[in-house]
Protein backbone atom coordinates (compact mmCIF):
# COMPACT_ATOMS: atom_id res chain seq x y z
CA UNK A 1 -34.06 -215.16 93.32
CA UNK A 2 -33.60 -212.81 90.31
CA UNK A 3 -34.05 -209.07 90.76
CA UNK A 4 -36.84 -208.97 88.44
CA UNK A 5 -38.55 -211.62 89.99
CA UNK A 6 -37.82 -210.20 93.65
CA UNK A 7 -39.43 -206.70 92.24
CA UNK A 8 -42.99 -208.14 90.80
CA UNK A 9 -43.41 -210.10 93.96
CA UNK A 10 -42.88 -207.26 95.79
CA UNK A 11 -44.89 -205.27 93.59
CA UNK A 12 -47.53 -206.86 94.80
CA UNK A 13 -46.95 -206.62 98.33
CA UNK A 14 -49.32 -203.97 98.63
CA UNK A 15 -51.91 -205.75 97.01
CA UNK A 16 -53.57 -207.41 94.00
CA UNK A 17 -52.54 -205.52 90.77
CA UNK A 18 -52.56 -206.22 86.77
CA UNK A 19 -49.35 -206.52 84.46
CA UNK A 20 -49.31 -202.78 83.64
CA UNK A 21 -49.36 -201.79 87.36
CA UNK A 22 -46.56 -204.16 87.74
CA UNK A 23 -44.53 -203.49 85.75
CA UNK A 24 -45.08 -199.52 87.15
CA UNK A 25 -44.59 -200.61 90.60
CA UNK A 26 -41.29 -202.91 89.66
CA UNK A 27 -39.55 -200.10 87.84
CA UNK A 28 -40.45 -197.56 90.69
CA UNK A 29 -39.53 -199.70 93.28
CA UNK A 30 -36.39 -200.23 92.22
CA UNK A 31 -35.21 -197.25 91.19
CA UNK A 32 -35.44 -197.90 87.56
CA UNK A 33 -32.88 -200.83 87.59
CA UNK A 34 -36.02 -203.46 86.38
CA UNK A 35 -37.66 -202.67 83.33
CA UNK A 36 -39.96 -205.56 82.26
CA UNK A 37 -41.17 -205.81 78.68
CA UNK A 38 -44.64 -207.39 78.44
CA UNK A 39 -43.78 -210.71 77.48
CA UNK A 40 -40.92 -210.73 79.99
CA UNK A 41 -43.83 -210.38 82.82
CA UNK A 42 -46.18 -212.98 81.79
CA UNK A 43 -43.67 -215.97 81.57
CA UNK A 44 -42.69 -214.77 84.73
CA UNK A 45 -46.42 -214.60 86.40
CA UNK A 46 -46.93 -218.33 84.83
CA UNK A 47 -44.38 -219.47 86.35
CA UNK A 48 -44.29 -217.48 89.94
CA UNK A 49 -48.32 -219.26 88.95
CA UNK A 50 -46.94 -222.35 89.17
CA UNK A 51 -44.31 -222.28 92.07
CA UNK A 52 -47.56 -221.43 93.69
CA UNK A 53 -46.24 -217.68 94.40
CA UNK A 54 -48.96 -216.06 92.66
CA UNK A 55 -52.07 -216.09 91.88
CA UNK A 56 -55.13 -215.09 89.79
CA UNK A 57 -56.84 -213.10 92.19
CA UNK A 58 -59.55 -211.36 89.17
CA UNK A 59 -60.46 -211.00 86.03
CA UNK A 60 -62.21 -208.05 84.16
CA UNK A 61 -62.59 -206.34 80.72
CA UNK A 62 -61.97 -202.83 79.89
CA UNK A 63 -62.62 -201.28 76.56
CA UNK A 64 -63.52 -204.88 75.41
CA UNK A 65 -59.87 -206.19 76.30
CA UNK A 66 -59.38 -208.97 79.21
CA UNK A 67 -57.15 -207.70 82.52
CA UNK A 68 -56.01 -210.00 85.17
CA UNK A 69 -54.94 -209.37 88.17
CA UNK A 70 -52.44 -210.92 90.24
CA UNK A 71 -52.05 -211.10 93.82
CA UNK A 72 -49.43 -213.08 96.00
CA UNK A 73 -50.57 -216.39 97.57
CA UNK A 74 -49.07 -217.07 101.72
CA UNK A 75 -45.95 -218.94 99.78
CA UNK A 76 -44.98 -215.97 97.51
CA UNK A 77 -44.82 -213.53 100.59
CA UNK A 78 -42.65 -215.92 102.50
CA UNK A 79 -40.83 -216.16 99.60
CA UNK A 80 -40.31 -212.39 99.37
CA UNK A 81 -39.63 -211.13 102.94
CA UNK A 82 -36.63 -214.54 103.07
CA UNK A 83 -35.17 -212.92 100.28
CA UNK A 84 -35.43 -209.44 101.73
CA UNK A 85 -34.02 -211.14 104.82
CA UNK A 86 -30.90 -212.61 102.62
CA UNK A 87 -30.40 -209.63 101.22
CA UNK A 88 -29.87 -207.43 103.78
CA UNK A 89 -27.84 -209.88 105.62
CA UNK A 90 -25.27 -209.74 102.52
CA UNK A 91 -25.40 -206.15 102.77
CA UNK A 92 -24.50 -206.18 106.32
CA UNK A 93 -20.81 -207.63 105.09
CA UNK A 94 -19.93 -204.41 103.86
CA UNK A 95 -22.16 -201.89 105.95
CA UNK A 96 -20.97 -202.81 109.13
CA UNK A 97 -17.60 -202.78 108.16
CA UNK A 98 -16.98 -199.75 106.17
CA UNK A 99 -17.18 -196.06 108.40
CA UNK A 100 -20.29 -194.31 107.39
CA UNK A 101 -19.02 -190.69 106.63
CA UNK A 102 -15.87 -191.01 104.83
CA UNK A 103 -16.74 -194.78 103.22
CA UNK A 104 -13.42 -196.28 104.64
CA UNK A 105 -12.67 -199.19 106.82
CA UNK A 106 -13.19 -198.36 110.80
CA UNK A 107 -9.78 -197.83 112.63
């Protein structure tokens, strides 16, 4: 799973949210690392949409312009906490091998 795509799905771990929330919550989350254009985002909602990840949860309009929301679907949170999973397996490589203070190998 790519970065970006591991941020907007958990971006939305707290709940249903719209592309500009997002895209917030992405870049916040991970320490600025994943900055999504616009466009970027809504090839990638299609097709989280259609991996069955994601989901329209609502639609409304404000100041005459259409907003959608998003929310994760039983699949995409699966998906989400295996990667987290993966992921901090990996890490565990290197953390458990490397001495905490000083950053060096353990005697």
């Amino acid at each position: 799973m790519s970065e970006p795509t591991y941020f907007v799905l958990a971006a939305l771990l707290d709940g249903p949210s719209h592309g500009y929330g997002i895209i917030k919550r992405a870049e916040e989350q991970s320490g600025g690392r994943v900055r999504l254009a616009v466009g970027t985002l809504y090839g990638a909602l299609d097709r989280l949409a259609g991996d069955g990840l994601v989901a329209v949860d609502r639609e409304e309009t404000v100041q005459g312009r259409p907003r959608r929301y998003y929310r994760l679907t039983g699949d995409g949170r699966a998906a989400v906490v295996r990667e987290a999973a993966r992921m901090e397996q990996a890490a565990r490589v290197v953390t458990t091998r490397i001495a905490p203070a000083t950053g060096a190998a353990p005697a």
